[in-house]
N, C-alpha and C. Protein backbone atom coordinates (compact mmCIF):
# COMPACT_ATOMS: atom_id res chain seq x y z
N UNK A 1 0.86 -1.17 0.00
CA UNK A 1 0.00 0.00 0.00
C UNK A 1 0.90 1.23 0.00
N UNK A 2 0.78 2.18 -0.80
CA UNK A 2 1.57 3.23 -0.73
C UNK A 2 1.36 4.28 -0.28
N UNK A 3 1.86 5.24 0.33
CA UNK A 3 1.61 6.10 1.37
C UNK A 3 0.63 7.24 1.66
N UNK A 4 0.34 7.59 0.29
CA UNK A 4 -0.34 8.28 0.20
C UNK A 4 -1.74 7.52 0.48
N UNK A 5 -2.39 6.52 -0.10
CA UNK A 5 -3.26 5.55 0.42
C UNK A 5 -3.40 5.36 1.86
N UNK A 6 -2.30 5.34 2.35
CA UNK A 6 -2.61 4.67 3.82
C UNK A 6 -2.41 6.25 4.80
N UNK A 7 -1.97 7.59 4.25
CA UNK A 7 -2.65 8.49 4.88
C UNK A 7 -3.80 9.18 4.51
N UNK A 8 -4.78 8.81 3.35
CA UNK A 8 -5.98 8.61 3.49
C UNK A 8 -6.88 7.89 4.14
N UNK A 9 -6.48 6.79 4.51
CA UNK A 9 -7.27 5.90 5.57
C UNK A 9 -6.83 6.29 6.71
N UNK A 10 -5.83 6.68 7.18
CA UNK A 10 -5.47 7.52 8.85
C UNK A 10 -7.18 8.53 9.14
N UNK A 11 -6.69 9.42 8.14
CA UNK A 11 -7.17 10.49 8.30
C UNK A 11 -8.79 10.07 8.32
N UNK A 12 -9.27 9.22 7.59
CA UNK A 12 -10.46 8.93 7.23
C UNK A 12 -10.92 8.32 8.58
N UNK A 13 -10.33 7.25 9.01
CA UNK A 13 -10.61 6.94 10.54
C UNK A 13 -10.54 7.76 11.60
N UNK A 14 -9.65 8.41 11.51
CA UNK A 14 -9.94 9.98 12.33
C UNK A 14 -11.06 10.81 12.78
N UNK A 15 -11.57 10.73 10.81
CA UNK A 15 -12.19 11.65 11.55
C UNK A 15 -13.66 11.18 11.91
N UNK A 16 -13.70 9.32 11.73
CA UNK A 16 -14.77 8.60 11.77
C UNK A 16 -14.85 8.58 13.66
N UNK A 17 -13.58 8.80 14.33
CA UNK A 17 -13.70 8.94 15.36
C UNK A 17 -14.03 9.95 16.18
N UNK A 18 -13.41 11.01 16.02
CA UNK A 18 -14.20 12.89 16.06
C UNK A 18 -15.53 12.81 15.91
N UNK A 19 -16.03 12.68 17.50
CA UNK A 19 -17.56 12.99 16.79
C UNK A 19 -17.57 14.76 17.33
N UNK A 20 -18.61 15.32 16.75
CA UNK A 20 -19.11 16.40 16.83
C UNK A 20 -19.60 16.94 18.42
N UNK A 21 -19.10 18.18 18.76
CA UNK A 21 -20.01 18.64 20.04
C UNK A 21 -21.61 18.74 19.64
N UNK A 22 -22.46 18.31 20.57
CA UNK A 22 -23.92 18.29 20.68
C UNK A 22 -24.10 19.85 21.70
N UNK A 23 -24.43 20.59 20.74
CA UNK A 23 -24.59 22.37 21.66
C UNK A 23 -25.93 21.66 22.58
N UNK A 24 -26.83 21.19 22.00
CA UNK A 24 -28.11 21.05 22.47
C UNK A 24 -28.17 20.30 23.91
N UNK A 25 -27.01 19.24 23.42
CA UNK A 25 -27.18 18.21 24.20
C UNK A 25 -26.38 18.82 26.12
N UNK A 26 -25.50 20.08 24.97
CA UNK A 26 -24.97 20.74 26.43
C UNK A 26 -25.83 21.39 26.76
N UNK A 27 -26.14 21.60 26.39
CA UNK A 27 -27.25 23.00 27.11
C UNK A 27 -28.26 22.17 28.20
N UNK A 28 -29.05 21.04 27.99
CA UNK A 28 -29.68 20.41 28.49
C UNK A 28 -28.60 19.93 29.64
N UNK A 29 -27.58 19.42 29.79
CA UNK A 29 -26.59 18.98 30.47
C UNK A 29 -26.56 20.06 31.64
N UNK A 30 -26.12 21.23 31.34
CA UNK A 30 -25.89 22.56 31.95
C UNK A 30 -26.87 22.66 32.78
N UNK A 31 -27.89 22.85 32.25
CA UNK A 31 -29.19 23.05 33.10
C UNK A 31 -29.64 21.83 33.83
N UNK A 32 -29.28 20.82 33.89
CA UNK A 32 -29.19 19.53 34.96
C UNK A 32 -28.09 19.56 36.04
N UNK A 33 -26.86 20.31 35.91
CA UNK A 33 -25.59 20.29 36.24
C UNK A 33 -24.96 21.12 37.00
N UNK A 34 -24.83 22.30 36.14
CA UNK A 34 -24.22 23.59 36.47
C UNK A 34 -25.02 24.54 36.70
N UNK A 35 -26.67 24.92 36.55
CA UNK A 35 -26.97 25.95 36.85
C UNK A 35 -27.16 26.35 37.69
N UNK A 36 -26.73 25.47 39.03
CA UNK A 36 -26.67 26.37 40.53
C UNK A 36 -26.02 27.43 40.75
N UNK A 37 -24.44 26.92 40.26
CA UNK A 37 -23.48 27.68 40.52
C UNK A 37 -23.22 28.92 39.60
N UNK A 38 -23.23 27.97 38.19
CA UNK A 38 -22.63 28.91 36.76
C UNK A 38 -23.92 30.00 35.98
N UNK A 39 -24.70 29.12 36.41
CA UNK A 39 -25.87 29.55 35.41
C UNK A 39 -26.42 28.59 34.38
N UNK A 40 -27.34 28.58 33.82
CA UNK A 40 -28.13 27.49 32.88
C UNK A 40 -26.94 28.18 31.02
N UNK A 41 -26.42 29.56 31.25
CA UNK A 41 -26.03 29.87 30.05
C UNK A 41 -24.36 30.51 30.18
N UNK A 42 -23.98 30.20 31.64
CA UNK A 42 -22.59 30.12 32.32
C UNK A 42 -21.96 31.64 32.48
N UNK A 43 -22.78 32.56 32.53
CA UNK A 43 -23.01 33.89 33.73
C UNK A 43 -22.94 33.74 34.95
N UNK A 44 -22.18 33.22 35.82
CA UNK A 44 -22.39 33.30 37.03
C UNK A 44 -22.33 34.83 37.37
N UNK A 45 -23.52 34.88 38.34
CA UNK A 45 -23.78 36.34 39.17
C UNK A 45 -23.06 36.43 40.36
N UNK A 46 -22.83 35.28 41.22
CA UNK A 46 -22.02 35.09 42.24
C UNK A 46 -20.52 35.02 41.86
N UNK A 47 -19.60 36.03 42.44
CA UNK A 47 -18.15 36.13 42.00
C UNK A 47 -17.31 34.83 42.57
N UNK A 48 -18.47 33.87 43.32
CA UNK A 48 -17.25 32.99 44.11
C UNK A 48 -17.18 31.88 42.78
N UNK A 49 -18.13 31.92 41.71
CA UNK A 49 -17.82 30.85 40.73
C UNK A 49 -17.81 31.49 39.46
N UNK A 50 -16.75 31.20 38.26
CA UNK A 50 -16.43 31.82 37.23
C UNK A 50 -17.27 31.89 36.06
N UNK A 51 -17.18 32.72 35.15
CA UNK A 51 -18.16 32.58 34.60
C UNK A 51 -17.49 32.08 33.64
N UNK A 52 -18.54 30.98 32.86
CA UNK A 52 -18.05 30.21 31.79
C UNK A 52 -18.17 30.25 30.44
N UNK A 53 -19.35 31.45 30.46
CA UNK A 53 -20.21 31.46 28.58
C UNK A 53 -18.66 32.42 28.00
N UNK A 54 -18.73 31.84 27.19
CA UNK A 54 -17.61 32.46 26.18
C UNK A 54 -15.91 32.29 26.17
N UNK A 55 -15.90 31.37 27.13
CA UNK A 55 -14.79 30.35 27.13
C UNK A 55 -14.25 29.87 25.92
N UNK A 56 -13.30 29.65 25.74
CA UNK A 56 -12.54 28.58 24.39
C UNK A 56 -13.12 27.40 25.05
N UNK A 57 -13.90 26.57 23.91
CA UNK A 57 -14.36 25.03 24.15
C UNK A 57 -13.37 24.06 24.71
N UNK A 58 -12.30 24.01 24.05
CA UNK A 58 -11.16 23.38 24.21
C UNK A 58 -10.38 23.42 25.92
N UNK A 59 -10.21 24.50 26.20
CA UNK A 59 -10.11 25.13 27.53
C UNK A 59 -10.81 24.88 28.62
N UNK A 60 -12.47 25.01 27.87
CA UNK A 60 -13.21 24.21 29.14
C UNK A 60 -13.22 22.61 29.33
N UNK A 61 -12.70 22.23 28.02
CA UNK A 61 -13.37 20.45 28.13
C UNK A 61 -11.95 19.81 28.63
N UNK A 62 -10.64 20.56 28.60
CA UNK A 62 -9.92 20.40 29.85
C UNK A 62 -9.37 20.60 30.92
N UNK A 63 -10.34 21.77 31.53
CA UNK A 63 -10.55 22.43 33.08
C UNK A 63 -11.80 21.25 33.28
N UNK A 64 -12.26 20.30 32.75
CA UNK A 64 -13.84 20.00 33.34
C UNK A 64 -12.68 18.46 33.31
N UNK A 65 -11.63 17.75 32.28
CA UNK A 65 -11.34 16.71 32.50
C UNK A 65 -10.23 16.50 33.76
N UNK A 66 -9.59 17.95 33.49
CA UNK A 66 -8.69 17.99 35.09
C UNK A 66 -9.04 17.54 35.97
N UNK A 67 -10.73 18.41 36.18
CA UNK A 67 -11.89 17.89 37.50
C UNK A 67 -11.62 16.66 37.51
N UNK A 68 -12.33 16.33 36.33
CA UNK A 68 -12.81 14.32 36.74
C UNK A 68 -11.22 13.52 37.32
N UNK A 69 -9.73 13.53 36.48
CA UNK A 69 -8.94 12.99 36.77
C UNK A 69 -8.27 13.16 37.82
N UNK A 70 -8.53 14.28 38.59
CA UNK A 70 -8.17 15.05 40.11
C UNK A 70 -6.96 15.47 40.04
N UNK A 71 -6.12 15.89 38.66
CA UNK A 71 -5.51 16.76 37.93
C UNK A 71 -5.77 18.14 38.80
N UNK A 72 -6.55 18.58 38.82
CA UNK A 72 -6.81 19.90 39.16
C UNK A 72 -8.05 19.63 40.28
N UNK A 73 -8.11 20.20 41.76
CA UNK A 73 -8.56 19.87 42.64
C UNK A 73 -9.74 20.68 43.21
N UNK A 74 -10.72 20.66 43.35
CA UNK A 74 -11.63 21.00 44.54
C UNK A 74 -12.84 20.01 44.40
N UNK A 75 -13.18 19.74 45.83
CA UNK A 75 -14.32 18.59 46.04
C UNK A 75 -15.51 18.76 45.73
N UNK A 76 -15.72 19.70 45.21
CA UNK A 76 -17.50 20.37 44.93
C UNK A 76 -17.20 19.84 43.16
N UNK A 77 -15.94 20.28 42.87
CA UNK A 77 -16.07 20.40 41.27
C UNK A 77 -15.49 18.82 40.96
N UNK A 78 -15.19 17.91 41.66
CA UNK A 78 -14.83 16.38 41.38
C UNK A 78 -16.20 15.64 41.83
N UNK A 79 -17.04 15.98 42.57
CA UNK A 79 -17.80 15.05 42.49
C UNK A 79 -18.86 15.52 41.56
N UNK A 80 -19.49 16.89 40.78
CA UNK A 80 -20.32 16.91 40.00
C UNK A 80 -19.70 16.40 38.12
N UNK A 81 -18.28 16.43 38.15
CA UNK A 81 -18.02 16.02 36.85
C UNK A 81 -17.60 14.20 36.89
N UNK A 82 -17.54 13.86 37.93
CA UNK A 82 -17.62 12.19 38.57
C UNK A 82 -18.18 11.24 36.83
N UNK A 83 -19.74 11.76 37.19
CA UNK A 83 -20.23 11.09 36.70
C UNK A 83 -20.34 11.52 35.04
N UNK A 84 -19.72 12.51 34.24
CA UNK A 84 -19.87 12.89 33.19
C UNK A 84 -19.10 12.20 31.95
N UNK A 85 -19.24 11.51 31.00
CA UNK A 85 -18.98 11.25 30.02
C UNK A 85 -18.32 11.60 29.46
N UNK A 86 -17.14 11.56 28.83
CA UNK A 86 -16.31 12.29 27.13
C UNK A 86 -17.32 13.41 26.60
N UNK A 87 -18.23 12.71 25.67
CA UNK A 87 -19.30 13.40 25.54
C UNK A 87 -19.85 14.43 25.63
N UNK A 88 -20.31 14.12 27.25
CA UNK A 88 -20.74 15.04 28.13
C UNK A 88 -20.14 16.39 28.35
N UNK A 89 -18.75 16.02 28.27
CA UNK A 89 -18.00 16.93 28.68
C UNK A 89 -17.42 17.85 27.23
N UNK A 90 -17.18 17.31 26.43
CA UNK A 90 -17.17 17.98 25.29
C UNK A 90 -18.59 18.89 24.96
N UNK A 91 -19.67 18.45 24.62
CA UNK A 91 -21.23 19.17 24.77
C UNK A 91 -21.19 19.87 25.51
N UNK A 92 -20.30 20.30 27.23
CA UNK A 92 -20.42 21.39 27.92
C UNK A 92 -19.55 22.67 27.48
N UNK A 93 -18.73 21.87 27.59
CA UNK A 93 -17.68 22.91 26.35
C UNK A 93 -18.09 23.72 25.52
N UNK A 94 -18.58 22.70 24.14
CA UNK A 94 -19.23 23.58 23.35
C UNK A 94 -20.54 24.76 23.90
N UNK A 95 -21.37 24.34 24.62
CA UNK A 95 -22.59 24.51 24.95
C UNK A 95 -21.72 26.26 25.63
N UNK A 96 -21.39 26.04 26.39
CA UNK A 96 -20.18 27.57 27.34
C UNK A 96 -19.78 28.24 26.12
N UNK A 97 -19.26 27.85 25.53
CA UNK A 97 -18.27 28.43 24.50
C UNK A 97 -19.11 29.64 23.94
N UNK A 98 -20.62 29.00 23.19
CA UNK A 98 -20.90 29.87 21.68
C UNK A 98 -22.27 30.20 23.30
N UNK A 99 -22.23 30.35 23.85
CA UNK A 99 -23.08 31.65 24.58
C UNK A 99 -21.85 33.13 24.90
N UNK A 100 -22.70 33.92 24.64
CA UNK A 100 -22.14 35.62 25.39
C UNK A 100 -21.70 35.92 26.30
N UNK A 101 -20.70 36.08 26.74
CA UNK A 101 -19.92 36.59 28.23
C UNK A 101 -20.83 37.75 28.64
N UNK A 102 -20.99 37.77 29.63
CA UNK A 102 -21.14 39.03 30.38
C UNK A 102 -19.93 40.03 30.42
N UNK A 103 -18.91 39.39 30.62
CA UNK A 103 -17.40 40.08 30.73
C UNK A 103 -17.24 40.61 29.47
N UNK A 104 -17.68 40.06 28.45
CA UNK A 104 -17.59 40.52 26.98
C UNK A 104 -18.49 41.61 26.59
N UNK A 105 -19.74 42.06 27.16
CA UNK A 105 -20.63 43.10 27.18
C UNK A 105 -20.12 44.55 27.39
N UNK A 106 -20.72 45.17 26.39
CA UNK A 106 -20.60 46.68 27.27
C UNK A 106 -21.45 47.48 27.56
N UNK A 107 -20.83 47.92 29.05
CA UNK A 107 -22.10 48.18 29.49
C UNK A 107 -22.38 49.77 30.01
C-alpha cells in the first residue's frame, strides 16, 4: 500500500472517530448540572464561581477533564463532573463556548 493511500485511511478513521459537540445536548446537560453555581447559560452572578459562557471550548473540556482525573482539585467540582462522560463533557464545552460573556458586554 503506498503512502499516500494509507494516509488517506489515517485520516479517514480519524475523523470517523471525532464525533461532533452536541450544543443542544450541552445545554440540556448545563441546566441539569451547572446551573446552581454557573448559570443554565454560564453567567455566574455570584463572584465565588467563574463565569463560563464564552470560554474557548477546548479550555473548558480540559478544566472539566482535570476535574474528573483530580488533575486539578476542589471537592465540589470532582464530584459533579464524577459522573460525566467524554461526551458530556465535550457538549459542555461547546454549549459555554458559543453563549455571550457578560465580561464581553458593554455596558
Amino acid at each position: 500500500m503506498n503512502a499516500r493511500i494509507l494516509s488517506l485511511l489515517v485520516l479517514a478513521g480519524m475523523a470517523c472517530a471525532t464525533q461532533a459537540a452536541d450544543i443542544n445536548a450541552g445545554k440540556l446537560k448545563a441546566e441539569q448540572v451547572c446551573v446552581t453555581c454557573h448559570n443554565a447559560d454560564g453567567n455566574s452572578t455570584n463572584p465565588q464561581y467563574p463565569v463560563l459562557a464564552g470560554q474557548h471550548d477546548d479550555y473548558l473540556a480540559q478544566v472539566l477533564h482535570d476535574y474528573k482525573t483530580g488533575v486539578r482539585k476542589n471537592a465540589v467540582m470532582a464530584d459533579i463532573v464524577k459522573p460525566l462522560s467524554k461526551a458530556d463533557i465535550s457538549n459542555l464545552a461547546a454549549w459555554f463556548a458559543s453563549q455571550q460573556s457578560v465580561l464581553n458586554m458593554k455596558r
